[in-house]
N, C-alpha and C. Protein backbone atom coordinates (compact mmCIF):
# COMPACT_ATOMS: atom_id res chain seq x y z
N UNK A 1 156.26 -58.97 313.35
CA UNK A 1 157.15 -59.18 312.25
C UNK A 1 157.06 -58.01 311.28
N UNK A 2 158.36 -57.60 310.88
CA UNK A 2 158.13 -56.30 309.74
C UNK A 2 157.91 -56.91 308.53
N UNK A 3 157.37 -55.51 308.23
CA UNK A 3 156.57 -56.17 306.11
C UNK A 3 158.17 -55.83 305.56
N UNK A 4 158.46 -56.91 304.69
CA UNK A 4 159.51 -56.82 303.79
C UNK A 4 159.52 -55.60 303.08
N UNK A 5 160.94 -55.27 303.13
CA UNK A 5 160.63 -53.89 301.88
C UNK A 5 160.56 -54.55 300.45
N UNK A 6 160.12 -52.98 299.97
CA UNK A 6 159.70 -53.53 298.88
C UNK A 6 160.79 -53.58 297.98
N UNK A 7 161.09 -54.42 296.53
CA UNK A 7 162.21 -53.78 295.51
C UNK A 7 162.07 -53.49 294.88
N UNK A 8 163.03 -51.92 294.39
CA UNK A 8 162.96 -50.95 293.96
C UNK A 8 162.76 -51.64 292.12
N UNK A 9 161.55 -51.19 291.46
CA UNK A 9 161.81 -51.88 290.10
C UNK A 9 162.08 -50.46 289.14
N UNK A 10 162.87 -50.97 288.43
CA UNK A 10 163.64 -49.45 287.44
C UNK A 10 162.18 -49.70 286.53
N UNK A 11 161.70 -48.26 286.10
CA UNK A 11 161.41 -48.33 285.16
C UNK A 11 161.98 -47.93 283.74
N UNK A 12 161.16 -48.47 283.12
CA UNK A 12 161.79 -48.26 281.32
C UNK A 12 161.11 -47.53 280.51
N UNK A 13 161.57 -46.03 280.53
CA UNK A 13 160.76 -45.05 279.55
C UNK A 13 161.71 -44.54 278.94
N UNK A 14 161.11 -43.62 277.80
CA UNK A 14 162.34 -42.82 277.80
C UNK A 14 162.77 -41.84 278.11
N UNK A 15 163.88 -41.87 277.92
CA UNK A 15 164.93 -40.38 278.52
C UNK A 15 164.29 -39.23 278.32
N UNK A 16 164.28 -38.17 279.08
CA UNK A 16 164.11 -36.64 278.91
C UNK A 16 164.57 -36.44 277.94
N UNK A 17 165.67 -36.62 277.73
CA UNK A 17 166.89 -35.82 276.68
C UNK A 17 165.50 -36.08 275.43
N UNK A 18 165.49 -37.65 274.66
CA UNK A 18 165.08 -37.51 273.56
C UNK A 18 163.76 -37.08 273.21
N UNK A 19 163.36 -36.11 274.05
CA UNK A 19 161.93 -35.06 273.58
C UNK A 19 160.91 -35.90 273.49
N UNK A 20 159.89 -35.29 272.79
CA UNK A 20 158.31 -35.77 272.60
C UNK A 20 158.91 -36.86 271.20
N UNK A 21 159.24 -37.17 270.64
CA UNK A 21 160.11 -38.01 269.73
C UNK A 21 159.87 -39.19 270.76
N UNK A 22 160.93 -39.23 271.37
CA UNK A 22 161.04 -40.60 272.06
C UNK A 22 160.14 -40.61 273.22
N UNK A 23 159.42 -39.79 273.42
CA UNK A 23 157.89 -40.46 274.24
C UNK A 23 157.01 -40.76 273.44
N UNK A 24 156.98 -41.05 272.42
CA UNK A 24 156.05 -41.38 271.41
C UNK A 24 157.03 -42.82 270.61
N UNK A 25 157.89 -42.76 270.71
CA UNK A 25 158.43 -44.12 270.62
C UNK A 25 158.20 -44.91 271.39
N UNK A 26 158.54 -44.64 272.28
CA UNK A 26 157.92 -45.58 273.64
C UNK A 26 156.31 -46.00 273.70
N UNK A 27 155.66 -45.24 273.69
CA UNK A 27 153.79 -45.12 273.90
C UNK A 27 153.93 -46.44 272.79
N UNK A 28 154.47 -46.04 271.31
CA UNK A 28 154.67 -46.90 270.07
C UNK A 28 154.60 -48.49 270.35
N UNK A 29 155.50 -48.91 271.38
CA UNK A 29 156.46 -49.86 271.30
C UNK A 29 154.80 -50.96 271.68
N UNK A 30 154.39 -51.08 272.06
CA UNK A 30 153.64 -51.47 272.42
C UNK A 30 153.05 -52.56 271.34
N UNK A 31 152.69 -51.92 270.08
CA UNK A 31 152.37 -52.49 269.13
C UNK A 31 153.36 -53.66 268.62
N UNK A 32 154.48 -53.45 268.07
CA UNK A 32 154.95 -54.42 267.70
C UNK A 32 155.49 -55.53 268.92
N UNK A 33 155.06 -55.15 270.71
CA UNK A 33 155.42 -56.19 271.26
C UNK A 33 154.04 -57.07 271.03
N UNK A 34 152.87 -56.76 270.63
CA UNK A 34 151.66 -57.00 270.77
C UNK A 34 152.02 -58.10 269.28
N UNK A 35 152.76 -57.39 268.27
CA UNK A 35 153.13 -58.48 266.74
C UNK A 35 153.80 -59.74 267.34
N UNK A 36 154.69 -59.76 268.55
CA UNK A 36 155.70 -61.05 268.94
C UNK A 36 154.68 -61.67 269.65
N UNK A 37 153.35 -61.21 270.47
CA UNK A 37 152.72 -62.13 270.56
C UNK A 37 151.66 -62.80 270.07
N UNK A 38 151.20 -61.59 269.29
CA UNK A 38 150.55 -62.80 267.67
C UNK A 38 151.31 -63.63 266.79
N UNK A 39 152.48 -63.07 266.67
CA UNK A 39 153.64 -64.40 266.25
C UNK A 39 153.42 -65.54 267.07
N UNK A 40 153.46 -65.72 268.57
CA UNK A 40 153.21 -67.00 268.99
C UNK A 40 152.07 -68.06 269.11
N UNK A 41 150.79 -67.10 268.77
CA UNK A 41 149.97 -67.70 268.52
C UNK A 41 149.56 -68.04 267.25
N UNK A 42 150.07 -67.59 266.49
CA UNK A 42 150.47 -68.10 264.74
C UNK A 42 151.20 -69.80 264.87
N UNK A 43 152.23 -69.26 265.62
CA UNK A 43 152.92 -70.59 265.56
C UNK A 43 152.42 -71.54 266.19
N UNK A 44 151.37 -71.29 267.20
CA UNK A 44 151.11 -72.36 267.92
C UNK A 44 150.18 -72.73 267.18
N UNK A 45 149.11 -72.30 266.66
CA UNK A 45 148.34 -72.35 266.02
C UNK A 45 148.70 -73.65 264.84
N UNK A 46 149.69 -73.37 264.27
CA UNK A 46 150.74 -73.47 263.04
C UNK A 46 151.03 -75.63 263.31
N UNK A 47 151.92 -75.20 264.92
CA UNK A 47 152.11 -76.17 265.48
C UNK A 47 150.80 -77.37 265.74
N UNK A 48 149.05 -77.23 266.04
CA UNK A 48 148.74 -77.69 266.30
C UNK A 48 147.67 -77.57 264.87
N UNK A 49 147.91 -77.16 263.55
CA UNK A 49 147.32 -77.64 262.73
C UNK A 49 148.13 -78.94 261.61
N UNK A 50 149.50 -78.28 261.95
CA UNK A 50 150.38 -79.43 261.34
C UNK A 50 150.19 -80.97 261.92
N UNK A 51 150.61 -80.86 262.87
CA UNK A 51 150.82 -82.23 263.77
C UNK A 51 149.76 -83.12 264.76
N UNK A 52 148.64 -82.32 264.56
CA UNK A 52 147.24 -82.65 265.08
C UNK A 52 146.40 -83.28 263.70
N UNK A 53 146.17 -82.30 263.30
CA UNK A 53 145.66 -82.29 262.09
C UNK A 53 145.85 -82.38 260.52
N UNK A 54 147.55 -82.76 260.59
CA UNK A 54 148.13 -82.52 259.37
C UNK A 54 147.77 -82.04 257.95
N UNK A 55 147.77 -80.36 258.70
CA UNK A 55 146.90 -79.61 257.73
C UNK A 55 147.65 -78.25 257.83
N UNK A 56 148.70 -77.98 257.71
CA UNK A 56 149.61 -76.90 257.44
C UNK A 56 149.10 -75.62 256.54
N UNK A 57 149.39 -74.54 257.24
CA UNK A 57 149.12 -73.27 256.33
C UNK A 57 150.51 -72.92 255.29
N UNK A 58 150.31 -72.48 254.22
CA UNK A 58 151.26 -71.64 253.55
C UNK A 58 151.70 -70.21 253.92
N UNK A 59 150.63 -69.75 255.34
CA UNK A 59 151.78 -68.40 255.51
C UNK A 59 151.93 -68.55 256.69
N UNK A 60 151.67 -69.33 257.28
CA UNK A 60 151.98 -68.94 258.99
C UNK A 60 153.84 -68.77 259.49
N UNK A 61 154.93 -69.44 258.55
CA UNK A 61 156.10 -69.20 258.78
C UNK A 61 156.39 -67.11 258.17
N UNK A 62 155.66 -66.90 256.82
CA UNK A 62 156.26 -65.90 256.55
C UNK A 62 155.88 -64.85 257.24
N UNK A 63 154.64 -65.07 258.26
CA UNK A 63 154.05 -63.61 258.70
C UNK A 63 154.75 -63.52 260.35
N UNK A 64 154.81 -64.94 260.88
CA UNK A 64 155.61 -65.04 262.19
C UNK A 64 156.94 -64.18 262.15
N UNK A 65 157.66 -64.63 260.63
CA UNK A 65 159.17 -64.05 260.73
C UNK A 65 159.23 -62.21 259.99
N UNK A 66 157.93 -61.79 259.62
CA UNK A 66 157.89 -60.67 259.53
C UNK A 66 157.25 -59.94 260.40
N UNK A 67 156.17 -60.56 261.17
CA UNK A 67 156.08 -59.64 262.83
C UNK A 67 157.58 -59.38 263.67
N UNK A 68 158.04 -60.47 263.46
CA UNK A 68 159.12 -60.32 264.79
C UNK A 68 160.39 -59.06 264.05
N UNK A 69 160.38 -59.64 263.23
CA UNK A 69 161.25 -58.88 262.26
C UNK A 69 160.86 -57.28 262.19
N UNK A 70 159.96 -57.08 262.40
CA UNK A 70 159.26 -55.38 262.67
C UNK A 70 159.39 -55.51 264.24
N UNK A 71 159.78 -56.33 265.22
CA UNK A 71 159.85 -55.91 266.48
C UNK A 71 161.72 -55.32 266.82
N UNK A 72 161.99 -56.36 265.91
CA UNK A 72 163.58 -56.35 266.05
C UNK A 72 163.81 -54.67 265.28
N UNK A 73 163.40 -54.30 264.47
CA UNK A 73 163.32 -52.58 263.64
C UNK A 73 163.15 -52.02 264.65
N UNK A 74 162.15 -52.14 265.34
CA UNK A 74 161.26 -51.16 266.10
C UNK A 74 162.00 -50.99 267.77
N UNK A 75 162.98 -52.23 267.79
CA UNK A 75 163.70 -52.10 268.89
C UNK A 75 164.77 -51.39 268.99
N UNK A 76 165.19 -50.75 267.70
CA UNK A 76 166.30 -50.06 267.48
C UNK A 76 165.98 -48.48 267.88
N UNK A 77 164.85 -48.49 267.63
CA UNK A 77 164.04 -46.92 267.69
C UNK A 77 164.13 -47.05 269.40
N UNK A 78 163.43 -47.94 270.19
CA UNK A 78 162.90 -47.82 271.33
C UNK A 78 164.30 -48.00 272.22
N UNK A 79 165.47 -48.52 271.97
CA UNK A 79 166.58 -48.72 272.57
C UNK A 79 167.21 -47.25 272.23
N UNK A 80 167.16 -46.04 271.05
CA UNK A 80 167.56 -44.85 271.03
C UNK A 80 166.88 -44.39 272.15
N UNK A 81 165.44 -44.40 272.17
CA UNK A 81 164.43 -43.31 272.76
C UNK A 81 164.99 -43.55 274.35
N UNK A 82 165.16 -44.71 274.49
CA UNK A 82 165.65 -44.71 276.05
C UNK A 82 166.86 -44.80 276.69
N UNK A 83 167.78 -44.38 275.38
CA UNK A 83 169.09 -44.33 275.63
C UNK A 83 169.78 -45.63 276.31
N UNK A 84 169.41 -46.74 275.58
CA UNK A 84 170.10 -48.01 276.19
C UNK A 84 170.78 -48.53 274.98
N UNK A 85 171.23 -47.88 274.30
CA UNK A 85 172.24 -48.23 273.20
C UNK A 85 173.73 -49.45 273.44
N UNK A 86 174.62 -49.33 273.20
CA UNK A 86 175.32 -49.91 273.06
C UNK A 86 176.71 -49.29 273.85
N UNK A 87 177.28 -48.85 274.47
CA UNK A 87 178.48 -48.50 274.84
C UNK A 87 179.70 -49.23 275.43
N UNK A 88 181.11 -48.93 275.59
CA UNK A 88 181.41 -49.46 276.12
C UNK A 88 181.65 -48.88 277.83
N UNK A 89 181.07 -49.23 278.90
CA UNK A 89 180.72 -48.58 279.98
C UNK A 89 181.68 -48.86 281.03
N UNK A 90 182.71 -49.75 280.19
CA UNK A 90 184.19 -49.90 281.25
C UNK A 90 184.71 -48.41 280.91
N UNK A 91 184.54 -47.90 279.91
CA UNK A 91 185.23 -46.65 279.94
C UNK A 91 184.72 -45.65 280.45
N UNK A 92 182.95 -45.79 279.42
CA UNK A 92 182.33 -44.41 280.03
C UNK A 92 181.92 -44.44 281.75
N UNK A 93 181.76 -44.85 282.63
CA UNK A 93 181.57 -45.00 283.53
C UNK A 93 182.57 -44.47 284.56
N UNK A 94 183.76 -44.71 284.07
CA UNK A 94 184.53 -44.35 284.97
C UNK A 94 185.08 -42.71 284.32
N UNK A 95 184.40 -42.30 283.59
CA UNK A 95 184.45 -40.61 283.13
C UNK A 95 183.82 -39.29 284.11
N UNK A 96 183.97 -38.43 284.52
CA UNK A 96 183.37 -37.68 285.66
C UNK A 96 182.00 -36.86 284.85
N UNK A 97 181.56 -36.36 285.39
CA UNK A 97 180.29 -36.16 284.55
C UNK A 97 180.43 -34.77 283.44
N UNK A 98 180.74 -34.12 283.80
CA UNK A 98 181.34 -33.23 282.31
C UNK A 98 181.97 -34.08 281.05
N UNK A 99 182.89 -35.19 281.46
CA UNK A 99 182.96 -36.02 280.29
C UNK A 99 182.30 -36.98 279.80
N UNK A 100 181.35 -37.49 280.61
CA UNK A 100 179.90 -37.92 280.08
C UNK A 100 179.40 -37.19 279.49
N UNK A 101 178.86 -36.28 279.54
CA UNK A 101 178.19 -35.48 279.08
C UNK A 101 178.95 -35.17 277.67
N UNK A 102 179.83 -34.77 277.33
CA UNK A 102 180.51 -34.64 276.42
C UNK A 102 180.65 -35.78 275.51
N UNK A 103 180.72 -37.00 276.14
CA UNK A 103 180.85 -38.55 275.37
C UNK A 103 179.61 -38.42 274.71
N UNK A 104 178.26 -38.44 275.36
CA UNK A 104 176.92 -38.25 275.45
C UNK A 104 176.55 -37.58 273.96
N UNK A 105 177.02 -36.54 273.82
CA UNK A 105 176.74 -35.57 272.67
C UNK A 105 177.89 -35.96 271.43
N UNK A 106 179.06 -36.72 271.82
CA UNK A 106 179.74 -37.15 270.68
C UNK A 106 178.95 -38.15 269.78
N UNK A 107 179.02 -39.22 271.11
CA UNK A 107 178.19 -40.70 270.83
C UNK A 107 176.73 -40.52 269.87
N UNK A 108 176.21 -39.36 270.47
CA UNK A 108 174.50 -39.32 269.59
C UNK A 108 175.01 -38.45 268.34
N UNK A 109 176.15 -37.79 268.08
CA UNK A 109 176.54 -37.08 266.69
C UNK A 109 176.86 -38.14 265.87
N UNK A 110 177.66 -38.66 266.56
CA UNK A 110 178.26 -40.05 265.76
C UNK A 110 176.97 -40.67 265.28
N UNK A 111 176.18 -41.42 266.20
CA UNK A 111 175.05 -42.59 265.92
C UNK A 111 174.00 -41.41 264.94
N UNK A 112 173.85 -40.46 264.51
CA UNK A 112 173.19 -40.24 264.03
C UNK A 112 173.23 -39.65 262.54
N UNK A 113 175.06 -39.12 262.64
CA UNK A 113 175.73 -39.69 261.03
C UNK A 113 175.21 -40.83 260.40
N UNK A 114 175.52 -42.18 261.66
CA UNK A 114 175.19 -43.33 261.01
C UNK A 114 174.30 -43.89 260.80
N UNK A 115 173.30 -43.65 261.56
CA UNK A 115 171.77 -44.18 261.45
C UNK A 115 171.10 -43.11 259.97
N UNK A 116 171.76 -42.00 259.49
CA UNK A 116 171.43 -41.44 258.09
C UNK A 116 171.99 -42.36 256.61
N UNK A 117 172.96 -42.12 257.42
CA UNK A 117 173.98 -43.06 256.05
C UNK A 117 173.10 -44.51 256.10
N UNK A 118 172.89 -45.30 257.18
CA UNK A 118 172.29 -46.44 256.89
C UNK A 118 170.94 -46.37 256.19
N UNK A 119 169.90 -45.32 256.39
CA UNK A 119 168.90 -44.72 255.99
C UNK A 119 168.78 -44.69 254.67
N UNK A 120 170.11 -43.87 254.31
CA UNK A 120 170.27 -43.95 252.71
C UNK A 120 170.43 -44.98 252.02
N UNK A 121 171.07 -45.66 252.94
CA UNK A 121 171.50 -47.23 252.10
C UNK A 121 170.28 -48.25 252.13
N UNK A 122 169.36 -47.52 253.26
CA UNK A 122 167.74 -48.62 253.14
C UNK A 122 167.18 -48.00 251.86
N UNK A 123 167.02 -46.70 251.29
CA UNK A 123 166.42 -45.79 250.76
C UNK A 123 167.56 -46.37 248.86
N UNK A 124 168.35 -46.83 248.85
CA UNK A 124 168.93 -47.84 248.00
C UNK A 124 168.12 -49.05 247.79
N UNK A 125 167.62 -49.61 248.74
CA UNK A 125 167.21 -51.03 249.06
C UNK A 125 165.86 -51.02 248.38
N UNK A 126 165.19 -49.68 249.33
CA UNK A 126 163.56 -49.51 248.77
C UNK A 126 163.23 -49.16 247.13
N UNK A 127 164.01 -48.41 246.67
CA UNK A 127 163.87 -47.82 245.14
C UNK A 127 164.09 -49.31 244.35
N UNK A 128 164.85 -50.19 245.10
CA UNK A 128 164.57 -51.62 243.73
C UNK A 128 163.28 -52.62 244.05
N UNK A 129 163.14 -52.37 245.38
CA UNK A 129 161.90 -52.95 246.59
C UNK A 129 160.93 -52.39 245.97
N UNK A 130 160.73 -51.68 245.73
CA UNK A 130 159.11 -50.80 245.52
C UNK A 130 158.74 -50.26 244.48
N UNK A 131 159.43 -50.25 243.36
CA UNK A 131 159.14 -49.70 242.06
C UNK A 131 160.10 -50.80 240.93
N UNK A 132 158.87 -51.21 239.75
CA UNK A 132 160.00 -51.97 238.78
C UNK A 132 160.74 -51.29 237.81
N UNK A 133 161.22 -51.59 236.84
CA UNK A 133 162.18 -50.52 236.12
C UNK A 133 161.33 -49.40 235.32
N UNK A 134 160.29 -49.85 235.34
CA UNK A 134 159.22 -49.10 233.94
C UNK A 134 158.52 -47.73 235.06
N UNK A 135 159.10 -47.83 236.56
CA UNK A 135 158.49 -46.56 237.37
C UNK A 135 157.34 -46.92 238.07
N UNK A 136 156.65 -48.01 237.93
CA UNK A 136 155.61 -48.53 238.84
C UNK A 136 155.67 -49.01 239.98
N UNK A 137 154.75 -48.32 240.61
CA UNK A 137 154.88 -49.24 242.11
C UNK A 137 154.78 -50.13 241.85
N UNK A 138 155.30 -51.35 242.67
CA UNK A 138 155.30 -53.09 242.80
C UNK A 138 156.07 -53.78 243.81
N UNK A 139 155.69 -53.46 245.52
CA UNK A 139 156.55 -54.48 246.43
C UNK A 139 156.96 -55.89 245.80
N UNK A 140 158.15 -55.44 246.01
CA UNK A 140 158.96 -56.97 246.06
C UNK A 140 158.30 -57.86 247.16
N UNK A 141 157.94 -58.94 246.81
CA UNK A 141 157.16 -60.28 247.06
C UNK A 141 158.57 -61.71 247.67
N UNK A 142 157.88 -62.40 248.41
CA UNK A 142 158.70 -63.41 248.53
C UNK A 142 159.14 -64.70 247.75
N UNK A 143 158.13 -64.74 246.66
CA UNK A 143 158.68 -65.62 245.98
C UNK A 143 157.70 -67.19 246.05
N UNK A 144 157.18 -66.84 247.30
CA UNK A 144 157.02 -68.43 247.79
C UNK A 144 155.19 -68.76 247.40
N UNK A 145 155.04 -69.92 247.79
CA UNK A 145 153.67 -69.79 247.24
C UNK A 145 152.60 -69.20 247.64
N UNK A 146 152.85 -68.74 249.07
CA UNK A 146 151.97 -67.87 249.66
C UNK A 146 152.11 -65.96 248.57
N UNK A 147 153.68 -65.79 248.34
CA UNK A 147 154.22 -64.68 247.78
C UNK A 147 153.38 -63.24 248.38
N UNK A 148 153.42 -63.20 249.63
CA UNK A 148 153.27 -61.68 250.34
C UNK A 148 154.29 -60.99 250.05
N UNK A 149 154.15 -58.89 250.38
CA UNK A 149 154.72 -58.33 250.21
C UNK A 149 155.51 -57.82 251.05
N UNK A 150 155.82 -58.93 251.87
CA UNK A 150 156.44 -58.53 253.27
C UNK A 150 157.97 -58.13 253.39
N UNK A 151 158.80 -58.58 251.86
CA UNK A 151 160.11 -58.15 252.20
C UNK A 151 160.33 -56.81 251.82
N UNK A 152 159.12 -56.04 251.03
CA UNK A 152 159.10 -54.67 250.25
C UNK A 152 158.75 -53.70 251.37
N UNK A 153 157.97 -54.33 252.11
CA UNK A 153 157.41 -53.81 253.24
C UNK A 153 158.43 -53.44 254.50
N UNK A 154 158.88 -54.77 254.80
CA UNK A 154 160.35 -54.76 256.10
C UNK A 154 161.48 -53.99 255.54
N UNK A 155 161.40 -53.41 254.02
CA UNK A 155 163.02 -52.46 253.76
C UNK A 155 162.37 -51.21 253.68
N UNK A 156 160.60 -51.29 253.26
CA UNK A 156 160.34 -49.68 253.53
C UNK A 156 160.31 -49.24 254.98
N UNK A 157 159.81 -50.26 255.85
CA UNK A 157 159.78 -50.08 257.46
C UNK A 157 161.28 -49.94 258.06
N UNK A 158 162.15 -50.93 257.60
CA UNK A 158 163.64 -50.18 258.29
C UNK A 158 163.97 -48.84 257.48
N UNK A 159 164.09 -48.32 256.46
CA UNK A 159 164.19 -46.95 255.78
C UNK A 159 163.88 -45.95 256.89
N UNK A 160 162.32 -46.27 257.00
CA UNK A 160 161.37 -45.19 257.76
C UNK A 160 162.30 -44.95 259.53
N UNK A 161 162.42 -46.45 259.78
CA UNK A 161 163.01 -46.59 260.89
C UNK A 161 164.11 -45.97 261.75
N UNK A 162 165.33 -46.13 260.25
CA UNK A 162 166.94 -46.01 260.49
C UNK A 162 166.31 -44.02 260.15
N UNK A 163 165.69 -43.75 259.58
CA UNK A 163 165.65 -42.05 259.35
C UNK A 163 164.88 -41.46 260.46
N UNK A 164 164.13 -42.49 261.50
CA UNK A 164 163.50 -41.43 262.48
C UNK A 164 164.72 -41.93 263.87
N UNK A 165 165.84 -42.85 263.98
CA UNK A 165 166.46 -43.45 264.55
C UNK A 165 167.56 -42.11 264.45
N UNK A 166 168.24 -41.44 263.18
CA UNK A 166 168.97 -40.63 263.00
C UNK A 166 167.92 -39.21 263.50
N UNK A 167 167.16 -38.82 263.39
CA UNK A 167 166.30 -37.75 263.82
C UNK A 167 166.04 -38.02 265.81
N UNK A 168 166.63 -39.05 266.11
CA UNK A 168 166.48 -38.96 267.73
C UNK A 168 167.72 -39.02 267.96
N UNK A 169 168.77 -39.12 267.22
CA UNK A 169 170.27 -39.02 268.17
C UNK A 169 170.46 -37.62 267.89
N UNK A 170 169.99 -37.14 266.72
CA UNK A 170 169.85 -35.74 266.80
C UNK A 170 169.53 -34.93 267.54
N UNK A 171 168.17 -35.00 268.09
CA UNK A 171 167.69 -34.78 269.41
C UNK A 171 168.13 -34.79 270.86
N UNK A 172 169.14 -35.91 270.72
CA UNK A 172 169.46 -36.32 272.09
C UNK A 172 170.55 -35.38 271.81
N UNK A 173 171.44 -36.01 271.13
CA UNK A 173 172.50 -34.67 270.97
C UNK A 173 172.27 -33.01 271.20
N UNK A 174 171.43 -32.84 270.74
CA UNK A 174 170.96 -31.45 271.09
C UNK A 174 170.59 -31.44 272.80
N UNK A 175 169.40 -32.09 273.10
CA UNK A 175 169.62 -32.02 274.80
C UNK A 175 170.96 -32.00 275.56
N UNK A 176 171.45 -33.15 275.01
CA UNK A 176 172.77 -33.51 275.66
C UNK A 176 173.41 -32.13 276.06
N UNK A 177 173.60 -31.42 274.52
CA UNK A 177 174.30 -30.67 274.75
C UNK A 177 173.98 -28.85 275.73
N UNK A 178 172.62 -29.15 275.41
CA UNK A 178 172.03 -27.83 276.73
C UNK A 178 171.62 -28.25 278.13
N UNK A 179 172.18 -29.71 278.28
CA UNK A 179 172.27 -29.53 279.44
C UNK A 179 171.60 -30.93 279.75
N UNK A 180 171.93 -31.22 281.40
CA UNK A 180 171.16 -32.32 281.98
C UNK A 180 169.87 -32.31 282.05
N UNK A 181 168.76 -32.88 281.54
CA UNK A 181 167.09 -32.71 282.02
C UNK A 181 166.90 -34.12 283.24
N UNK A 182 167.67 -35.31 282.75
CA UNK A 182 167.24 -36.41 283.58
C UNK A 182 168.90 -36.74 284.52
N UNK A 183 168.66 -37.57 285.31
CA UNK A 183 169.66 -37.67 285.85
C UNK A 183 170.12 -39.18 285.74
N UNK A 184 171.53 -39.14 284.94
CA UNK A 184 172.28 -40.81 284.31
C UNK A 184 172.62 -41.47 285.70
């Protein structure tokens, strides 16, 4: 009897195009998948002090929804670095490869206008987030009775995010445009 072949599993790194940038996004990613699964053991945790023991924590909801919430940031970076963005691929697909390539270097000019402009508009968000009117530092807090600084924190982390997110379509754009390194 023959040994089954084997199937082929894609891997998921990133692209040539986006440089030592997005191999270091990638190496990155690791961490905040490592936050979604201390999120679940928060919650379970969460789950079996409430209803076992009816003895509930005051932060276990706000730190669950701010791990994941830094995975969902951090997925924006790692979906640039590996070029699995968003397109529409009824079109590009059926383009011959000079106009890929060309889409390629529009698409990352474009996304990286916008991932600045959004940058700026986090960099709006952070200056009322992180300093009170008198010029002092002071993360904005949640309010709640636990009151962590986690929402001052999640607008300085998307800021940081959306500006190294615009610094890799940059990148890619630039590969794009000298040429093929990996093959689409």
């Amino acid at each position: 009897m023959d040994a089954p072949e084997a199937v082929p599993r894609e891997e998921h790194h990133a692209v040539p195009e986006s440089g030592s940038l997005g191999r270091w996004i990638d190496r990155l990613a690791l961490i905040p998948a490592f936050g979604l699964v201390l999120a679940m053991l928060i919650l379970i945790q969460e789950v079996v002090l409430r209803y076992v023991f009816g003895r509930p924590t005051i932060w276990a909801h706000e730190t669950t929804v701010f791990l994941c919430a830094i995975s969902f940031v951090y997925g924006g970076l790692l979906c640039t670095a590996r070029d699995r963005h968003i397109r529409v691929v009824l079109v590009y697909d059926m383009l011959p490869p000079g106009a890929r390539r060309t889409a390629d270097i529009l698409i990352s000019i474009i996304c990286a206008l916008s991932s600045g402009a959004f940058a700026w508009a986090a960099w709006q968000m952070v200056k009322r987030a992180a300093w009170r009117p008198d010029g002092s530092f002071h993360l904005e807090t949640s309010g709640s009775a636990w009151n962590p600084a986690f929402p001052g924190i999640l607008k300085i982390l998307l800021m940081v995010a959306l500006g190294v997110m615009a610094l890799q379509f940059l990148i890619l754009a630039i590969n794009y445009a000298r040429g093929p390194k990996g093959a689409k």
